[in-house]
Protein backbone atom coordinates (compact mmCIF):
# COMPACT_ATOMS: atom_id res chain seq x y z
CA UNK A 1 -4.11 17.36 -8.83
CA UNK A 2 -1.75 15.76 -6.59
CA UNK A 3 -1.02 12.75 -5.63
CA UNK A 4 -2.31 12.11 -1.70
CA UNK A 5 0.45 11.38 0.63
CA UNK A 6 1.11 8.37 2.23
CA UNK A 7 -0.83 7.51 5.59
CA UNK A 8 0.62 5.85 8.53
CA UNK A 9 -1.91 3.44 9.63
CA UNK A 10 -1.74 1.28 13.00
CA UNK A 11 -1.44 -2.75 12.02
CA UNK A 12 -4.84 -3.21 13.44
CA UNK A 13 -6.49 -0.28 11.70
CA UNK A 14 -5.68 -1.76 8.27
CA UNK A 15 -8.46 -4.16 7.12
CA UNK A 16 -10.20 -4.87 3.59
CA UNK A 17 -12.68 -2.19 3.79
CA UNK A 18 -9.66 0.80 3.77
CA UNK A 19 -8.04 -0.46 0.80
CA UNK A 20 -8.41 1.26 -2.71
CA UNK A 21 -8.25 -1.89 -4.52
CA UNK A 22 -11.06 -3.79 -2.77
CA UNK A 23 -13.33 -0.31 -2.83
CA UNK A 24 -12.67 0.02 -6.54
CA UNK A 25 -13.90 -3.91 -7.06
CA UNK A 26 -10.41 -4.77 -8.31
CA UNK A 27 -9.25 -7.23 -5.37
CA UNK A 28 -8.32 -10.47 -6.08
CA UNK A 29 -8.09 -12.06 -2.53
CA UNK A 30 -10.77 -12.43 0.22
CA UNK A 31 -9.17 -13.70 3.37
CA UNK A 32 -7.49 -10.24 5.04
CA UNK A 33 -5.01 -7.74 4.44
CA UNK A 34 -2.51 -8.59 1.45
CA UNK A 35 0.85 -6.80 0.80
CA UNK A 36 -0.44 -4.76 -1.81
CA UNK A 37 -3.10 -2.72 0.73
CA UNK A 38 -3.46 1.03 -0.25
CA UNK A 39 -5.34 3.00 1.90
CA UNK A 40 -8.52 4.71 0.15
CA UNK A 41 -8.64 8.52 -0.17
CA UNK A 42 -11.69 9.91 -1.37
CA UNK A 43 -11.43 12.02 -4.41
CA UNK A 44 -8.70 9.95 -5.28
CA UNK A 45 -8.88 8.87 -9.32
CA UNK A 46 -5.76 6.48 -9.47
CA UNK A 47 -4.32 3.82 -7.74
CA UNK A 48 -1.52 4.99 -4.51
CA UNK A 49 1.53 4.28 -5.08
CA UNK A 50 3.45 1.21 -3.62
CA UNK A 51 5.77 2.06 -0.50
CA UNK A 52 9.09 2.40 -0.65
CA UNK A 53 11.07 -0.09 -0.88
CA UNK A 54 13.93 0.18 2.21
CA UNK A 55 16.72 -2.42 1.42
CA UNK A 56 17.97 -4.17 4.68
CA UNK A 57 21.37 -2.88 5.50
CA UNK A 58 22.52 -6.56 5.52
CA UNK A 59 21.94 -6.97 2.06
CA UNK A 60 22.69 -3.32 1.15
CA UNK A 61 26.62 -3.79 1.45
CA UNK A 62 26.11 -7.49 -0.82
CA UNK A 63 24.26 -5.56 -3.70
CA UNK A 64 27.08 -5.23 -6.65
CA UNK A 65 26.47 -1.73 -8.50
């Protein structure tokens, strides 16, 4: 098994009722979308994982490896 790939959702489509953690009970917050929405897939057994992070180019070149 897989893990599901990552759906591109329109800002307006995302609400509460589409995210894993609020349809597995395990939200914490009750007033709207939060930064940590994952979008539900049925048959799914574990929680998505986070996006990707994408460093701003500004601070990209400031970063000391």
């Amino acid at each position: 098994m897989g893990l599901a790939t990552p759906v591109a959702m329109p800002e307006s489509a995302i609400t509460c009722d589409g995210c894993y953690f609020r349809r597995e009970a395990l939200c914490a917050l009750q007033d709207g979308p939060c930064p940590t929405f994952r979008p539900y897939v049925e048959e799914q057994t574990s929680v998505p994982p986070p996006p990707p992070l994408i460093i701003a180019p500004a601070h990209a070149s400031a970063v000391a490896v």
